[in-house]
N, C-alpha and C. Protein backbone atom coordinates (compact mmCIF):
# COMPACT_ATOMS: atom_id res chain seq x y z
N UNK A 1 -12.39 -39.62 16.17
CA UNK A 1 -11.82 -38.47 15.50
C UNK A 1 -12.91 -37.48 15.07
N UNK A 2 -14.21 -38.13 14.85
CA UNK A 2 -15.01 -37.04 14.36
C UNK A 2 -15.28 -36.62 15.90
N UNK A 3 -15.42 -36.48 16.66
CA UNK A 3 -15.76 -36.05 17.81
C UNK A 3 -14.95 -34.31 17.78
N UNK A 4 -13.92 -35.08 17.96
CA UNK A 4 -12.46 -33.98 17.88
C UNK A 4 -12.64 -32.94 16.73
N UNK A 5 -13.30 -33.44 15.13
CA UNK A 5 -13.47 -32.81 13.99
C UNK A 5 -14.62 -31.77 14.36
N UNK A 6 -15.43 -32.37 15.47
CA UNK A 6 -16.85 -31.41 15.39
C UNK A 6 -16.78 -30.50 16.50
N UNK A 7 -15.59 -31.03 17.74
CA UNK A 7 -15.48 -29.59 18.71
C UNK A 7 -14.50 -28.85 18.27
N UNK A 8 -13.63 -28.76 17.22
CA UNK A 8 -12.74 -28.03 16.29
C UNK A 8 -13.61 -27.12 15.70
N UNK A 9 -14.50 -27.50 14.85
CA UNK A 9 -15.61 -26.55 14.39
C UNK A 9 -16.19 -25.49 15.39
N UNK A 10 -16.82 -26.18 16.50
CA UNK A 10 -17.68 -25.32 17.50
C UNK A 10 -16.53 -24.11 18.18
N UNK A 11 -15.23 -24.90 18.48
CA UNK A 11 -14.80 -23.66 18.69
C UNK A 11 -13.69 -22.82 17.82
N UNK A 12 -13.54 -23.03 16.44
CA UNK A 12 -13.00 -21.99 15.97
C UNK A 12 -14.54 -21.29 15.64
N UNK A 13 -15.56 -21.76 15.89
CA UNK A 13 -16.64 -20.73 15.12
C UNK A 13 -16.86 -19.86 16.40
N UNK A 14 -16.86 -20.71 17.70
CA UNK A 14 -16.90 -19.76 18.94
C UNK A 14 -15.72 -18.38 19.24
N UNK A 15 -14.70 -18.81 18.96
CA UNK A 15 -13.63 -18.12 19.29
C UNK A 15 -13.72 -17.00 18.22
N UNK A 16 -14.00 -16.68 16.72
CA UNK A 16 -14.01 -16.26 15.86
C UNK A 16 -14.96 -15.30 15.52
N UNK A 17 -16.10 -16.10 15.39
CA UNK A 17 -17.50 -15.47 15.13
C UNK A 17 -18.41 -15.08 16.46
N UNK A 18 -18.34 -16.32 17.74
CA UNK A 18 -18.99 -15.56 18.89
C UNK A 18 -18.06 -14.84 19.86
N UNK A 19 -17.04 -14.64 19.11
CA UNK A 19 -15.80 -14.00 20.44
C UNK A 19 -15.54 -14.20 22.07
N UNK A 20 -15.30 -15.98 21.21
CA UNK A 20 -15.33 -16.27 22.84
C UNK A 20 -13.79 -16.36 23.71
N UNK A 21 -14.07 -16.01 24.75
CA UNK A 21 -12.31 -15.67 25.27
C UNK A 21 -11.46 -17.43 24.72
N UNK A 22 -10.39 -16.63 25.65
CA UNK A 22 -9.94 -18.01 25.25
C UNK A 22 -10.40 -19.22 26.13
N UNK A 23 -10.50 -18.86 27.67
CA UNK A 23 -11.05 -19.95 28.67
C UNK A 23 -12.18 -20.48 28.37
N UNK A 24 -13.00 -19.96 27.24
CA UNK A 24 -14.16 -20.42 26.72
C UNK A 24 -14.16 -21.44 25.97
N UNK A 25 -12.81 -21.24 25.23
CA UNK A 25 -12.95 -22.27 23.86
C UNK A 25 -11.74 -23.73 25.07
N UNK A 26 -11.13 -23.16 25.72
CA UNK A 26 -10.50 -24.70 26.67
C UNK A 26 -11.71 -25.00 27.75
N UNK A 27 -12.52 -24.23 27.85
CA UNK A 27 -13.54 -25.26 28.85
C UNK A 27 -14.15 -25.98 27.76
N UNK A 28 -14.69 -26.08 26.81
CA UNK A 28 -15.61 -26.12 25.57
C UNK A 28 -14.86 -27.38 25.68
N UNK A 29 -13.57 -27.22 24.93
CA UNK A 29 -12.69 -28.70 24.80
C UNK A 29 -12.86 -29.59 25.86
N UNK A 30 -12.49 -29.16 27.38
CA UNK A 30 -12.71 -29.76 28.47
C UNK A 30 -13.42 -30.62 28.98
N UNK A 31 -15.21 -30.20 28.46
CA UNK A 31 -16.22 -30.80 28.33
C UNK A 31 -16.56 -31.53 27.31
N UNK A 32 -16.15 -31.49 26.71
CA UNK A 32 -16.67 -32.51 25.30
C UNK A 32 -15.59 -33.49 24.78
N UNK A 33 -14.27 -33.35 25.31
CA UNK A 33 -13.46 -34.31 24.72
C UNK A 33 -12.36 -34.97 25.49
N UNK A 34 -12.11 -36.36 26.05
CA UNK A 34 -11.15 -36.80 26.84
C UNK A 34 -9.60 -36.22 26.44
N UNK A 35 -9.97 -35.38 25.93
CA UNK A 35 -8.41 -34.59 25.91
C UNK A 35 -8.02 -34.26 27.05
N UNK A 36 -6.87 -33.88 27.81
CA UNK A 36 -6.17 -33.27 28.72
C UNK A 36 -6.21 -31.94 28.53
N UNK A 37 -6.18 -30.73 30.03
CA UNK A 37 -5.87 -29.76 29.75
C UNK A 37 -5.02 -28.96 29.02
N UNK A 38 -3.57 -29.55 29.29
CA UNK A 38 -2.71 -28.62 28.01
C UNK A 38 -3.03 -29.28 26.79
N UNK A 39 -3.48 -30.70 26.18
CA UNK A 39 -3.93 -30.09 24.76
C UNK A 39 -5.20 -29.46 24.62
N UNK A 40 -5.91 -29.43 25.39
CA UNK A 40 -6.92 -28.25 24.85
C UNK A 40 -6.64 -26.86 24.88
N UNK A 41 -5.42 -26.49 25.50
CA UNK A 41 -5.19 -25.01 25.42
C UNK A 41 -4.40 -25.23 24.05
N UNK A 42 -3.14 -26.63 24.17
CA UNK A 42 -2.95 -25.93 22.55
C UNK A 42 -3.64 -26.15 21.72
N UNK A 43 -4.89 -26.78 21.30
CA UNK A 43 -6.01 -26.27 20.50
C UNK A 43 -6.27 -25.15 20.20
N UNK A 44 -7.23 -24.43 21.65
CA UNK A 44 -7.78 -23.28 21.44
C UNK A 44 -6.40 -21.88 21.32
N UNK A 45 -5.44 -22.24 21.33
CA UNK A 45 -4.26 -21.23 20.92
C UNK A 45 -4.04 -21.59 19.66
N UNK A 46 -3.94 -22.82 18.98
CA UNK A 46 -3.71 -22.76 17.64
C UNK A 46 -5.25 -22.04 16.63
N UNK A 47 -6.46 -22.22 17.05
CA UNK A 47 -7.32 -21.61 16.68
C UNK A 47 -7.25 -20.00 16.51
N UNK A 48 -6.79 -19.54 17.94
CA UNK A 48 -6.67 -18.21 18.01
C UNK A 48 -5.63 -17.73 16.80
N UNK A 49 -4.47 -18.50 16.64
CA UNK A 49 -3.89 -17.85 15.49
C UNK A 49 -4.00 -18.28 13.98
N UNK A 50 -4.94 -19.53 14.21
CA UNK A 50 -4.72 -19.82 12.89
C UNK A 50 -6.65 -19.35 11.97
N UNK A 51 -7.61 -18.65 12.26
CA UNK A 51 -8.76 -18.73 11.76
C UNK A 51 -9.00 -19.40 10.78
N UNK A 52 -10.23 -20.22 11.18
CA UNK A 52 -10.89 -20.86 10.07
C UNK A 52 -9.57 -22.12 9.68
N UNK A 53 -9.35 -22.21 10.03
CA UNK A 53 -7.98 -23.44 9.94
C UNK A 53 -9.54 -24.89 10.11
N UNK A 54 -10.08 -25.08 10.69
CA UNK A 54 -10.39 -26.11 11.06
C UNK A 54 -11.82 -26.33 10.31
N UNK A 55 -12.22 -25.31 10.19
CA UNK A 55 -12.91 -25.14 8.94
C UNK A 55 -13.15 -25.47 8.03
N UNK A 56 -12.23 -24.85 7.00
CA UNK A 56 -11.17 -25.15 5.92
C UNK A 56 -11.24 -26.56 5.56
N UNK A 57 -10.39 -27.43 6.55
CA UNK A 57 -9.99 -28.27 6.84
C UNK A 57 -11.47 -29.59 7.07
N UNK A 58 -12.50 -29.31 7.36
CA UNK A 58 -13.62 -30.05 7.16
C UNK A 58 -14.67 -29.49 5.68
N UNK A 59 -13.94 -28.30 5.15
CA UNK A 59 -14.52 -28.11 3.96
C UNK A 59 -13.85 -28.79 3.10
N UNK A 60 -12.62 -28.82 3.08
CA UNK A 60 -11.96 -29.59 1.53
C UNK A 60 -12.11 -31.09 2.14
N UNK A 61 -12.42 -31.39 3.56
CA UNK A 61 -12.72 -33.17 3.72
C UNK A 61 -13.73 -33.69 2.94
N UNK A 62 -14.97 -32.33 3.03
CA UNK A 62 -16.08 -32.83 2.74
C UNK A 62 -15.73 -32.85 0.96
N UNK A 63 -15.39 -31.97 0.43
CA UNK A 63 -15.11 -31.57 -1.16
C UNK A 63 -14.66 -32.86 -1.96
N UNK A 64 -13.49 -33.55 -1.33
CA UNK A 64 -12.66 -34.46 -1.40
C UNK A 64 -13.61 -35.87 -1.28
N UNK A 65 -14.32 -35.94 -0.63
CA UNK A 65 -15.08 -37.06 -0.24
C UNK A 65 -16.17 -36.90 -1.86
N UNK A 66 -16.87 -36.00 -1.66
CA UNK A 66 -18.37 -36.08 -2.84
C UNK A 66 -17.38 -35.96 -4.04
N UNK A 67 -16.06 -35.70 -4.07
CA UNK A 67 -15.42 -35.84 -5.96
C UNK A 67 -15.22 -37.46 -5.63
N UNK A 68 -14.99 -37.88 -4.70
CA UNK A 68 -14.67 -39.44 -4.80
C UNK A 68 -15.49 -40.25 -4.93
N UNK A 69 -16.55 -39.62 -5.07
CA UNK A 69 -18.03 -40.21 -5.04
C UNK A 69 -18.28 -39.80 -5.86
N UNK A 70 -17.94 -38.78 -6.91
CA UNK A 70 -18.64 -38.70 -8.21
C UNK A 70 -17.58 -39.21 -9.22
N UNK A 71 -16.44 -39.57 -8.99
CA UNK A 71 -15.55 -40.19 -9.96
C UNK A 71 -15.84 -41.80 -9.78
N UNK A 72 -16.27 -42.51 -8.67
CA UNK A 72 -16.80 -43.65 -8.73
C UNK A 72 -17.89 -43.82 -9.75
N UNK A 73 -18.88 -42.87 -9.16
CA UNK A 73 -20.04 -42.98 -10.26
C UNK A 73 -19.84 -42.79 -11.65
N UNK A 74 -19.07 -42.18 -12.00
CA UNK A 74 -18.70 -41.97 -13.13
C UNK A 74 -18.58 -43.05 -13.69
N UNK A 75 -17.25 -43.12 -13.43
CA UNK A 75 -15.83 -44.49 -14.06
C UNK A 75 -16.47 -45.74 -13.67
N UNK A 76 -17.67 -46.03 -12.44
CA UNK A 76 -17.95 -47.46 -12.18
C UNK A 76 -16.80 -48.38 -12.15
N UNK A 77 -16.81 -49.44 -12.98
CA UNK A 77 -15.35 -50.26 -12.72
C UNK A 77 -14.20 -49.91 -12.97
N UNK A 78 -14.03 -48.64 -13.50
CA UNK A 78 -12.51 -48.38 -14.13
C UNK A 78 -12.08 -47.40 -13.17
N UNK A 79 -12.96 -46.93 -12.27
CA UNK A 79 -12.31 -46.40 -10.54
C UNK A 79 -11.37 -46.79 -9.92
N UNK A 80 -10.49 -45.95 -10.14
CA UNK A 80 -9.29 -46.66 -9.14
C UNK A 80 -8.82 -45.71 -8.00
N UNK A 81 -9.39 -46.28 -6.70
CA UNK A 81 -8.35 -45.29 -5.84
C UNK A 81 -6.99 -44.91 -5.80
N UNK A 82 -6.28 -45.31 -6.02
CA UNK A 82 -4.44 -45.35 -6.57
C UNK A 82 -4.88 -43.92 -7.42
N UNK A 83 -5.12 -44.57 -8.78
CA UNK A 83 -5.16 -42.75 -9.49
C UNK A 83 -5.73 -41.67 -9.05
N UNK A 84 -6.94 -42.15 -8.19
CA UNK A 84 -8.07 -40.70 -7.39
C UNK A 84 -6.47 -40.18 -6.53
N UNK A 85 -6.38 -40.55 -5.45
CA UNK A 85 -5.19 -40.36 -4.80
C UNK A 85 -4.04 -39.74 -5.66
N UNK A 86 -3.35 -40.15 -6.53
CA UNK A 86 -2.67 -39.43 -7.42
C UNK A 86 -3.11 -37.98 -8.32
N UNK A 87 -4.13 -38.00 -8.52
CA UNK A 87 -4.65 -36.60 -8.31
C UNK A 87 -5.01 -35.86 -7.25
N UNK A 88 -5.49 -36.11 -6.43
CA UNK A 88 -5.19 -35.18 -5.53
C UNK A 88 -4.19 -34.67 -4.54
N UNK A 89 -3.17 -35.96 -4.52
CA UNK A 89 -1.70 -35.96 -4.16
C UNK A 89 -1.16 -35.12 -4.96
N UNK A 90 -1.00 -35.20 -6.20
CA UNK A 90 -0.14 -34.56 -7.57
C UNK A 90 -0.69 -33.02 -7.40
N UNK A 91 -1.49 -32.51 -7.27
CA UNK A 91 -2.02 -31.07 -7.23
C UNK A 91 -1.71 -29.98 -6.34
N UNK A 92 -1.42 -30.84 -5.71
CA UNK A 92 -1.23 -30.01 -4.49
C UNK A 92 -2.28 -28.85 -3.80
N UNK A 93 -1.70 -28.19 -3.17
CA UNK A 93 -2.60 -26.89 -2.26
C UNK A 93 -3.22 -26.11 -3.89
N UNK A 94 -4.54 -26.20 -3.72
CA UNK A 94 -4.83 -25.46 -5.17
C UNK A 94 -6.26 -24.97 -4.68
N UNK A 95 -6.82 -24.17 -5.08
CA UNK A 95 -8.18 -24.16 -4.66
C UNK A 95 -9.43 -24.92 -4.95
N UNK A 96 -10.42 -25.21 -4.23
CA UNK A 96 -11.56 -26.09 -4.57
C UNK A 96 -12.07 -26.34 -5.95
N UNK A 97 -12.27 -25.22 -6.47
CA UNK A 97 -12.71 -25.31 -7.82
C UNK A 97 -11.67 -25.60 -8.96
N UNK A 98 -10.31 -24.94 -9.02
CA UNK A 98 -9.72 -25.91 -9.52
C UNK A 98 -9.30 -27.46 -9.00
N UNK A 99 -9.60 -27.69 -8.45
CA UNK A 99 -9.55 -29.30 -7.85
C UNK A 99 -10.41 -30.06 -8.36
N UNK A 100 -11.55 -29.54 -7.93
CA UNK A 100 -13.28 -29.83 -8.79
C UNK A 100 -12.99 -30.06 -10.77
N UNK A 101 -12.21 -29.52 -11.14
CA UNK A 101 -11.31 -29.50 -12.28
C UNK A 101 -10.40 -30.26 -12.76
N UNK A 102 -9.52 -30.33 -12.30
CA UNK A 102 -8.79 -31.36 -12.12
C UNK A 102 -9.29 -33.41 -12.05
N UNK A 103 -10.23 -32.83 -11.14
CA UNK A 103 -10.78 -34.52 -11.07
C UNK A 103 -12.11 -34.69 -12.27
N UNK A 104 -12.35 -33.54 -12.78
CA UNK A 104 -13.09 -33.74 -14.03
C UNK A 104 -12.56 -34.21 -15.45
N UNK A 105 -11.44 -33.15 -15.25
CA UNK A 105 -10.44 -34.06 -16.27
C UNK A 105 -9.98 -35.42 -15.92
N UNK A 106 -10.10 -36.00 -14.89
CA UNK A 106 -9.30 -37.33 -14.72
C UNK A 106 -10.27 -38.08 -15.01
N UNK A 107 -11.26 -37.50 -15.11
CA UNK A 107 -12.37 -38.70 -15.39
C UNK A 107 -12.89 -38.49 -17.18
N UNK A 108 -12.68 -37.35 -17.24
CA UNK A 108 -12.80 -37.44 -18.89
C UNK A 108 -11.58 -38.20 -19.83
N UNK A 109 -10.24 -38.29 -18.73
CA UNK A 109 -9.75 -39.12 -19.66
C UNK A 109 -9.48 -40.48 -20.09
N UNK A 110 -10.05 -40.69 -18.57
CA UNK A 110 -10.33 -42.38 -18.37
C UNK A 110 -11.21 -42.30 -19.32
């Protein structure tokens, strides 16, 4: 899956920022991932309409990962994945920094 996570990156940044056609961003897929041709076109078509979608999407992975790693460190034994999960389940679509917020309070009240 990270394979898939890191030619998602290369080509919404290709398609976006180096303006690459579209046959650019399905050869790209072509070569780098045992995907089949039609899903790499619907890749590089969902890219085309969705920008920075995939992005995004490895930015709040990464965000999500280092708060779970700093609420461990925190809490040490009183870490519970069940509640980490319940906060960030319970919040819903919110932005990073209030999220970053959110899991500060969960740990100040443990």
């Amino acid at each position: 899956m990270e394979l898939f996570r890191a030619c998602r990156l290369v080509v919404d940044t290709g398609i976006h920022a180096k303006r690459w056609t579209r046959e650019e961003g399905i050869t790209y897929y072509l070569e780098n991932t045992p995907d089949t041709e039609r899903a790499c076109v619907r890749m590089v078509e969902r890219h085309i309409v969705m920008p920075a979608q995939a992005t995004s999407y490895k930015i709040g992975m990464l965000k999500i990962l280092d708060l779970r790693k700093k609420s461990k460190q925190a809490l040490g034994e009183q870490f519970d994945i069940r509640e980490f999960h319940e906060v960030v389940l319970s919040s819903g679509a919110v932005p990073l920094n209030i999220f970053e917020q959110l899991i500060d309070e969960y740990i100040a009240a443990k």
